[in-house]
PDB file of N, CA and C in Angstrom:
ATOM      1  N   UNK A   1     -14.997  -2.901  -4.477  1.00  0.00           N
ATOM      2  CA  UNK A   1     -14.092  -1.848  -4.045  1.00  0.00           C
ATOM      3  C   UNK A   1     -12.836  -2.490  -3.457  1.00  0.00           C
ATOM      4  N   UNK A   2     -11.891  -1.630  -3.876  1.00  0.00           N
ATOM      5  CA  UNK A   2     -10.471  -2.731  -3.140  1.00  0.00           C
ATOM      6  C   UNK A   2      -9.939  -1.530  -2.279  1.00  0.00           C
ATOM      7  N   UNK A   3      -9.681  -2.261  -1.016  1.00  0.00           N
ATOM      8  CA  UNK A   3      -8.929  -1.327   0.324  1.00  0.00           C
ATOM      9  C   UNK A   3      -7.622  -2.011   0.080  1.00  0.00           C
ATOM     10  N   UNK A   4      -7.162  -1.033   0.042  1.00  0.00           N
ATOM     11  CA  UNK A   4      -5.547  -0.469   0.479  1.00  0.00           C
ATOM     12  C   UNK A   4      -4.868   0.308   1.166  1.00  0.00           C
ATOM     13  N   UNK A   5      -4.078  -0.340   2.291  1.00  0.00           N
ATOM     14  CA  UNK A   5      -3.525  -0.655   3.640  1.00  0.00           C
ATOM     15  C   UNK A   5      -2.180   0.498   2.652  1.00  0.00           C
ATOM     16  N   UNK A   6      -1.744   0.935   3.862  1.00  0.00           N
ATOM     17  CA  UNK A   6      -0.404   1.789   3.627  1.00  0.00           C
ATOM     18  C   UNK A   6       0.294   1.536   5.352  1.00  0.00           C
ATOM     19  N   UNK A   7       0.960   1.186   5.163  1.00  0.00           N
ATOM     20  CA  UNK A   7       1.744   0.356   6.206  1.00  0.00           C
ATOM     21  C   UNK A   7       3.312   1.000   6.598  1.00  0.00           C
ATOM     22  N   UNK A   8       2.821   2.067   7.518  1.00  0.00           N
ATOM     23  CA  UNK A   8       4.295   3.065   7.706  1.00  0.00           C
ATOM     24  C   UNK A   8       4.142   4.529   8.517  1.00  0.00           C
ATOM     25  N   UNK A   9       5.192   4.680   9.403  1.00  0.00           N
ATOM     26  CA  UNK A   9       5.366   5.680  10.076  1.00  0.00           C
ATOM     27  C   UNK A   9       4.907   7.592   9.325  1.00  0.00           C
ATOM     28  N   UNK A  10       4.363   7.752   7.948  1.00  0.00           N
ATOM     29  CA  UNK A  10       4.117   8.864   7.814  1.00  0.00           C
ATOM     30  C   UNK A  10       5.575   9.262   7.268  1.00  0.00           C
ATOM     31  N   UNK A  11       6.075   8.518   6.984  1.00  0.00           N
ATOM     32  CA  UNK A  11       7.861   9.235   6.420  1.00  0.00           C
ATOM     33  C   UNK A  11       7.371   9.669   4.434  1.00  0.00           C
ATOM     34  N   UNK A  12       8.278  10.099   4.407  1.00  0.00           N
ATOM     35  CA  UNK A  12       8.332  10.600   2.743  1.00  0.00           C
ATOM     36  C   UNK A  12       8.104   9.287   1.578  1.00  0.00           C
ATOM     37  N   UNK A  13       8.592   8.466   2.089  1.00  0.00           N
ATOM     38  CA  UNK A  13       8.595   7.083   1.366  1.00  0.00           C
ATOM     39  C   UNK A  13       7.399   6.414   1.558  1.00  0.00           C
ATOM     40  N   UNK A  14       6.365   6.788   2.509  1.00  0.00           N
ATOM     41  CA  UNK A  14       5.010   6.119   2.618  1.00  0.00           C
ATOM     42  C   UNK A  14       4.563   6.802   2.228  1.00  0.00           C
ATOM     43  N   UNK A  15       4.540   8.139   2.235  1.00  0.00           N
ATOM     44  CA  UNK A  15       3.462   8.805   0.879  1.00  0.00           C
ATOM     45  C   UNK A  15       3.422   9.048  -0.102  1.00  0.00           C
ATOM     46  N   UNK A  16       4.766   8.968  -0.569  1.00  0.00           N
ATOM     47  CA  UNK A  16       5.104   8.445  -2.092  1.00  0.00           C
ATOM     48  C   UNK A  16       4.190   6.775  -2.429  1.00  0.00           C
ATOM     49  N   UNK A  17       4.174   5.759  -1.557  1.00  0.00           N
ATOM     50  CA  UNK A  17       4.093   4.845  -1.815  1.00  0.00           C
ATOM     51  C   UNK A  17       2.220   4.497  -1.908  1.00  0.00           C
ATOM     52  N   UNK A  18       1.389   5.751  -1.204  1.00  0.00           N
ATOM     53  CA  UNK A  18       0.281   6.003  -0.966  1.00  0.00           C
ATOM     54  C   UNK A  18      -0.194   6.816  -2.064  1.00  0.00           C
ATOM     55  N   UNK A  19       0.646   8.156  -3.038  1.00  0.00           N
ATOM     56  CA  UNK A  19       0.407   8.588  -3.807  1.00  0.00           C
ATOM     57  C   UNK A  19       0.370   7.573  -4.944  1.00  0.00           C
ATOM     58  N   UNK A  20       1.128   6.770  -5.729  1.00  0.00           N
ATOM     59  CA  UNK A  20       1.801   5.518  -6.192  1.00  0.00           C
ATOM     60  C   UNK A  20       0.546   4.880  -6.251  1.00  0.00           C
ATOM     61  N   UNK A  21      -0.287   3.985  -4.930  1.00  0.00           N
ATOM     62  CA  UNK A  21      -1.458   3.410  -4.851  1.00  0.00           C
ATOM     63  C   UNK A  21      -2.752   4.480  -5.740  1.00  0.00           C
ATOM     64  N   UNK A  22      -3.163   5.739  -5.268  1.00  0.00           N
ATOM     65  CA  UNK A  22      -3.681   6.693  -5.998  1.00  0.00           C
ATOM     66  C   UNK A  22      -3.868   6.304  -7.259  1.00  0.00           C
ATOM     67  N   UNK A  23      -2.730   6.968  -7.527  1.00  0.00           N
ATOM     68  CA  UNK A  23      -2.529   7.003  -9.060  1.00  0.00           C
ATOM     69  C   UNK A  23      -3.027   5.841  -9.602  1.00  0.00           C
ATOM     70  N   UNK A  24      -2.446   4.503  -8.993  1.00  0.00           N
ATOM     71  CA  UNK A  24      -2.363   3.129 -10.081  1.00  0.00           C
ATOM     72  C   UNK A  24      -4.122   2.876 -10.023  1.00  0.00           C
ATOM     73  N   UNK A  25      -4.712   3.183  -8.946  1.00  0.00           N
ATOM     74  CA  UNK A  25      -6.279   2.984  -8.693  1.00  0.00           C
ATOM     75  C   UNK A  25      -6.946   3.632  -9.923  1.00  0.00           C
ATOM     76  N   UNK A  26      -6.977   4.579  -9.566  1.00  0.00           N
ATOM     77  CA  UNK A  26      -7.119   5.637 -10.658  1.00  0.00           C
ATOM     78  C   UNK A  26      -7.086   5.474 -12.255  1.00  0.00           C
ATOM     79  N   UNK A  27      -5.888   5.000 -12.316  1.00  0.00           N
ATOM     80  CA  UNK A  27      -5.177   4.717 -13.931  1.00  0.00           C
ATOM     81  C   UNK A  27      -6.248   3.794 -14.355  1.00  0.00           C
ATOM     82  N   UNK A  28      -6.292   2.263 -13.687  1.00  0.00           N
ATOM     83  CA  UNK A  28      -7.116   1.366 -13.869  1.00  0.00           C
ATOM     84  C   UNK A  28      -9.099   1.743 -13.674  1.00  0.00           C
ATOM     85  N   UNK A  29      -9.202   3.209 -13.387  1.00  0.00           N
ATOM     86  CA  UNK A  29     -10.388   3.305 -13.086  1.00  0.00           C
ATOM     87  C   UNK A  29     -11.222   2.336 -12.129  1.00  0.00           C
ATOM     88  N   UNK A  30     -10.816   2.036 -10.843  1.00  0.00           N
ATOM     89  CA  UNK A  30     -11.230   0.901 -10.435  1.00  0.00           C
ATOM     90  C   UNK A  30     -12.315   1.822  -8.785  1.00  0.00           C
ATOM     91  N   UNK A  31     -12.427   1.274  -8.101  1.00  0.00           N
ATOM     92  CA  UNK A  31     -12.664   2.203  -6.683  1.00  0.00           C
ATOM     93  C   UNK A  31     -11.966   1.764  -5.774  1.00  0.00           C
ATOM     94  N   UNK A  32     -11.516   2.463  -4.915  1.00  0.00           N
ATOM     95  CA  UNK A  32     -10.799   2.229  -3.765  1.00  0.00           C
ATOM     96  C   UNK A  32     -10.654   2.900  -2.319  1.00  0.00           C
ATOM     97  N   UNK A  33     -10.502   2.261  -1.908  1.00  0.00           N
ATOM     98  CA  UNK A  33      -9.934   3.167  -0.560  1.00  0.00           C
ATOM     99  C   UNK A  33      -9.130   2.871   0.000  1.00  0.00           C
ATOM    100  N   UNK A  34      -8.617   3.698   0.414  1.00  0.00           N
ATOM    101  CA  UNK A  34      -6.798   4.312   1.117  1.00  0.00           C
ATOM    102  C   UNK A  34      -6.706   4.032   2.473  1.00  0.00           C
ATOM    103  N   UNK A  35      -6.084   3.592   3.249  1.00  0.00           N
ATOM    104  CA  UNK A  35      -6.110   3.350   4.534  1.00  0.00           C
ATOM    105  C   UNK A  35      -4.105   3.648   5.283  1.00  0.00           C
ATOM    106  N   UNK A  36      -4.355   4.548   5.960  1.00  0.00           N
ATOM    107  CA  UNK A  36      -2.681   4.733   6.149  1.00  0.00           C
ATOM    108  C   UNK A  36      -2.854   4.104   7.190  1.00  0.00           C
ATOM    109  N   UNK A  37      -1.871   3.460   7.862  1.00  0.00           N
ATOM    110  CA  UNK A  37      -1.892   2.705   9.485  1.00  0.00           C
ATOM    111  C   UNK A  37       0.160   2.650  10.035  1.00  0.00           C
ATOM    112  N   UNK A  38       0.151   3.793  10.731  1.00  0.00           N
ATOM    113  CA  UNK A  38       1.340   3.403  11.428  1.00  0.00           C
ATOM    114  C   UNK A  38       1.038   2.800  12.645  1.00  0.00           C
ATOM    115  N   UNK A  39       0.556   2.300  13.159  1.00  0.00           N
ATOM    116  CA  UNK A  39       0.528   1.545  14.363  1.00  0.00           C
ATOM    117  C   UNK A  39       1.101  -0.061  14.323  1.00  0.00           C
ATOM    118  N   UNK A  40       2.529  -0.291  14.841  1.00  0.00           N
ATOM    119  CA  UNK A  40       3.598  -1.048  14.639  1.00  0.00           C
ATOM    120  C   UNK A  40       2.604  -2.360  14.789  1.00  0.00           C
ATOM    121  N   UNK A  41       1.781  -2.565  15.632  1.00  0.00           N
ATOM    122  CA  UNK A  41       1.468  -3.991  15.995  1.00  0.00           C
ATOM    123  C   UNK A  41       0.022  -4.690  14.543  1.00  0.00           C
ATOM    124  N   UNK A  42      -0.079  -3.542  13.988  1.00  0.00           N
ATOM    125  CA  UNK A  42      -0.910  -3.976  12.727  1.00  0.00           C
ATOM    126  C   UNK A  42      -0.137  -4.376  11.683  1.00  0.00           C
ATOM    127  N   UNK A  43       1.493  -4.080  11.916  1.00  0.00           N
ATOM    128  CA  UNK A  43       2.496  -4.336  10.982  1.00  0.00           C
ATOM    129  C   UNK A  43       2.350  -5.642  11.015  1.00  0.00           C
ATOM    130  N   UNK A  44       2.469  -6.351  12.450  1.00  0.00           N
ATOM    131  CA  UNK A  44       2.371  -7.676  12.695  1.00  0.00           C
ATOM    132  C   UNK A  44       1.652  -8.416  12.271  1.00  0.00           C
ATOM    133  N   UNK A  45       0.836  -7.906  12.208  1.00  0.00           N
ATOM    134  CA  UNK A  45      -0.523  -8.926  11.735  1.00  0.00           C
ATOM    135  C   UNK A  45      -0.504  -9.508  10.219  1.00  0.00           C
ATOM    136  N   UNK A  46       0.475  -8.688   9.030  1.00  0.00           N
ATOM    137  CA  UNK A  46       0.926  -8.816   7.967  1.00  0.00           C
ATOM    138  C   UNK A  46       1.978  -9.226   7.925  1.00  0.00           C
ATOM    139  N   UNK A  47       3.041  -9.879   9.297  1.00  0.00           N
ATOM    140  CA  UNK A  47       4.725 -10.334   8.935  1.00  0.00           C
ATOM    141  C   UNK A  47       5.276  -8.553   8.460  1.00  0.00           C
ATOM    142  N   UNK A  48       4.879  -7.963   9.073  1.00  0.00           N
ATOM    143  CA  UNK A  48       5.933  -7.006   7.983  1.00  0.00           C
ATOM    144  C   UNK A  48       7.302  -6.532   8.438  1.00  0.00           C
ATOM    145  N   UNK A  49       8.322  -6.065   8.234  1.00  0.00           N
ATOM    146  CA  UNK A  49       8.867  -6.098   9.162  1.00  0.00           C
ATOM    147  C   UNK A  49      10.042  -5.115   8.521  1.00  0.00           C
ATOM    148  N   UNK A  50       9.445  -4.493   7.015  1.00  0.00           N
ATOM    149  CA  UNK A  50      10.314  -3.114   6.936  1.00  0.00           C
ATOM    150  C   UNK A  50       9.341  -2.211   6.586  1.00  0.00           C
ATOM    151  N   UNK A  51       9.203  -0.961   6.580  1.00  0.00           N
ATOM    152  CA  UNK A  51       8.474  -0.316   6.026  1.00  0.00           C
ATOM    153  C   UNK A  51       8.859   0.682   4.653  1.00  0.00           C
ATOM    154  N   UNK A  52       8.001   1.217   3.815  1.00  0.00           N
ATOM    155  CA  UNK A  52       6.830   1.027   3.619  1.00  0.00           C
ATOM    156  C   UNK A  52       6.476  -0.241   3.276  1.00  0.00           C
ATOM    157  N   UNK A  53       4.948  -1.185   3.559  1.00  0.00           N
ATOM    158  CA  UNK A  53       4.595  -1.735   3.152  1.00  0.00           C
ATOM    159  C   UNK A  53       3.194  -1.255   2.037  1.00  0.00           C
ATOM    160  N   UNK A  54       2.456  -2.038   1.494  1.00  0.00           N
ATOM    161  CA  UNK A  54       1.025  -1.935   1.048  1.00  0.00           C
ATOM    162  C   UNK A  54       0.231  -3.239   1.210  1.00  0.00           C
ATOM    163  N   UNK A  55      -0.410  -3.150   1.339  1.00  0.00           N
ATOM    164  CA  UNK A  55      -1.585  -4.716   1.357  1.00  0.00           C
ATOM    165  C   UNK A  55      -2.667  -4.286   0.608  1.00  0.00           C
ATOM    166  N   UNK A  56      -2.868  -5.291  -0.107  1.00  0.00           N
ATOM    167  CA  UNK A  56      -4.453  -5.132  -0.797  1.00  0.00           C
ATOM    168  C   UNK A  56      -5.321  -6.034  -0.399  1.00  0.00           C
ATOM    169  N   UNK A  57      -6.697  -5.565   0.285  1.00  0.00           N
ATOM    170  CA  UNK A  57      -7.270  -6.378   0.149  1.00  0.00           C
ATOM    171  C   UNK A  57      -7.025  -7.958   1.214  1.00  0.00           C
ATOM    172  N   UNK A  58      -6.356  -7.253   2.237  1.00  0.00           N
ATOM    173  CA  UNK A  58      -5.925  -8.116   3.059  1.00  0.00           C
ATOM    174  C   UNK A  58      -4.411  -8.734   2.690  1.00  0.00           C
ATOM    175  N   UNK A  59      -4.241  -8.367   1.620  1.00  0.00           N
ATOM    176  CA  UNK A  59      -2.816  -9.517   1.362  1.00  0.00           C
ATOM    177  C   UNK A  59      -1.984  -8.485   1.377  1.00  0.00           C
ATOM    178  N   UNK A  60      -0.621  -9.115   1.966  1.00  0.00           N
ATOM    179  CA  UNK A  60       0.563  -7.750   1.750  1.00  0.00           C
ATOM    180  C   UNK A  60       1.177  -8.411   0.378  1.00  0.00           C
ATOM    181  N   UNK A  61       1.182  -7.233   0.045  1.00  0.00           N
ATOM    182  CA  UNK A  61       1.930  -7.304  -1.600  1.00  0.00           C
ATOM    183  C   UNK A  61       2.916  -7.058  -2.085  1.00  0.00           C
ATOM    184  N   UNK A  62       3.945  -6.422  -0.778  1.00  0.00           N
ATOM    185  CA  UNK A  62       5.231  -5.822  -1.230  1.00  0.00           C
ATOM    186  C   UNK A  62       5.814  -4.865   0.244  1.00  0.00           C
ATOM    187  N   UNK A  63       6.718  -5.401   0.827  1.00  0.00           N
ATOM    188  CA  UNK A  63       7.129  -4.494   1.731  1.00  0.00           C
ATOM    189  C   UNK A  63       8.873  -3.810   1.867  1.00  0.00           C
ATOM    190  N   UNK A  64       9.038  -2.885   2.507  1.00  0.00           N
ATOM    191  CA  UNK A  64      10.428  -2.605   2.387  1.00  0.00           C
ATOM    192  C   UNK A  64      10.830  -1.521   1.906  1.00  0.00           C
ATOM    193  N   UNK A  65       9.747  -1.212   0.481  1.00  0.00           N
ATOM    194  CA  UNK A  65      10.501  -0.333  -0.972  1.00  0.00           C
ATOM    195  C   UNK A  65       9.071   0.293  -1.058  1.00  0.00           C
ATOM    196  N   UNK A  66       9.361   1.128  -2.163  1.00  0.00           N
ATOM    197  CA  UNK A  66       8.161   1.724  -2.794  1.00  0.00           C
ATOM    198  C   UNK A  66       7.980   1.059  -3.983  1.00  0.00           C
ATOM    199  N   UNK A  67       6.383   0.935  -3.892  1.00  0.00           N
ATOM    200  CA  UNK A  67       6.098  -0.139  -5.547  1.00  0.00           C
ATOM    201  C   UNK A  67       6.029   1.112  -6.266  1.00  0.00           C
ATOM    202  N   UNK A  68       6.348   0.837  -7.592  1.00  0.00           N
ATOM    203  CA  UNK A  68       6.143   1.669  -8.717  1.00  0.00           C
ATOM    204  C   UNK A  68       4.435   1.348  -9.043  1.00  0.00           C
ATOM    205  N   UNK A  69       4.246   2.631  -9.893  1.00  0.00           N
ATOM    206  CA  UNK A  69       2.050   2.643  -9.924  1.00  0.00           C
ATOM    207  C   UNK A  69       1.950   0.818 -10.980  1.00  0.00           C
ATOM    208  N   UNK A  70       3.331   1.054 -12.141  1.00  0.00           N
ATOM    209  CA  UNK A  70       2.693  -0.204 -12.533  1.00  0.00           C
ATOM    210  C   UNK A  70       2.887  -1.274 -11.896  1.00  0.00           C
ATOM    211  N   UNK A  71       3.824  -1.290 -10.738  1.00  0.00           N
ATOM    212  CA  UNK A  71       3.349  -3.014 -10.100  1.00  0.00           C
ATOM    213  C   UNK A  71       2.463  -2.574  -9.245  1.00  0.00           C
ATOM    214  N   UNK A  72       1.860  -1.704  -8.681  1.00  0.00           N
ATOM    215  CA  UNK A  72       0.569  -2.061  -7.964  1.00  0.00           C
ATOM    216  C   UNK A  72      -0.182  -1.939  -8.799  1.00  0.00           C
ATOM    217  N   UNK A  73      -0.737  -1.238 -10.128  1.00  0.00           N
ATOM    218  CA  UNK A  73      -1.594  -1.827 -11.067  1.00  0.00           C
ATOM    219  C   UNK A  73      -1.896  -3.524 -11.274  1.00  0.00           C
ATOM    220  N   UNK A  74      -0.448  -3.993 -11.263  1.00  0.00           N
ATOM    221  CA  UNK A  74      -0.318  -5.408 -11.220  1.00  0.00           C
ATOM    222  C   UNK A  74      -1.095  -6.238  -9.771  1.00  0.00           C
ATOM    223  N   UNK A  75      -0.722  -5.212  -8.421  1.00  0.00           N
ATOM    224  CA  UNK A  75      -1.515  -6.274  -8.159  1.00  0.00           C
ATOM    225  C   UNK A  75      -2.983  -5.646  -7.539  1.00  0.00           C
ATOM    226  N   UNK A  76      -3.427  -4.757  -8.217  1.00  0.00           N
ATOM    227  CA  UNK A  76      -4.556  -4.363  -8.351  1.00  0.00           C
ATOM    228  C   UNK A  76      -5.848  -5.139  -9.317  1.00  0.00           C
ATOM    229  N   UNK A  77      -4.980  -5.971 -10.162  1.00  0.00           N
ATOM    230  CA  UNK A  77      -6.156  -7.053 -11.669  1.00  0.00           C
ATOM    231  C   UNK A  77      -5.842  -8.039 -10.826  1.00  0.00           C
TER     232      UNK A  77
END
């Protein structure tokens, strides 16, 4: 199962970026779970330092922007 971190204040652009994760999970038929976390000091713990971020799986994979479903498909394999 792969956890995925959503890394952001609840703004329009983190749930786009949480729907985005959804979808790409999904697409790939894989299992997952969703984890939203605005609490700034867990940002830390990943370097993050714009939001939205995502982490998979412990690793941050992209912060700042919204990934499109196919690059988190990408780093979903």
């Amino acid at each position: 199962m792969k956890k995925i971190i959503i890394l952001g204040g609840g703004c329009p652009k983190c749930h786009k970026l949480a729907q985005h994760a959804e979808e790409a999970a999904k697409e790939l038929n894989i299992e997952y779970e969703i984890e939203k976390v605005s609490d700034w000091k867990e940002y830390q713990k990943y370097g993050v330092m714009m939001t939205p971020a995502i982490v998979i799986d412990g690793k941050l994979m992209a912060s700042g922007r919204i990934s499109s479903v196919e690059d988190i498909k990408k780093f979903l394999i």
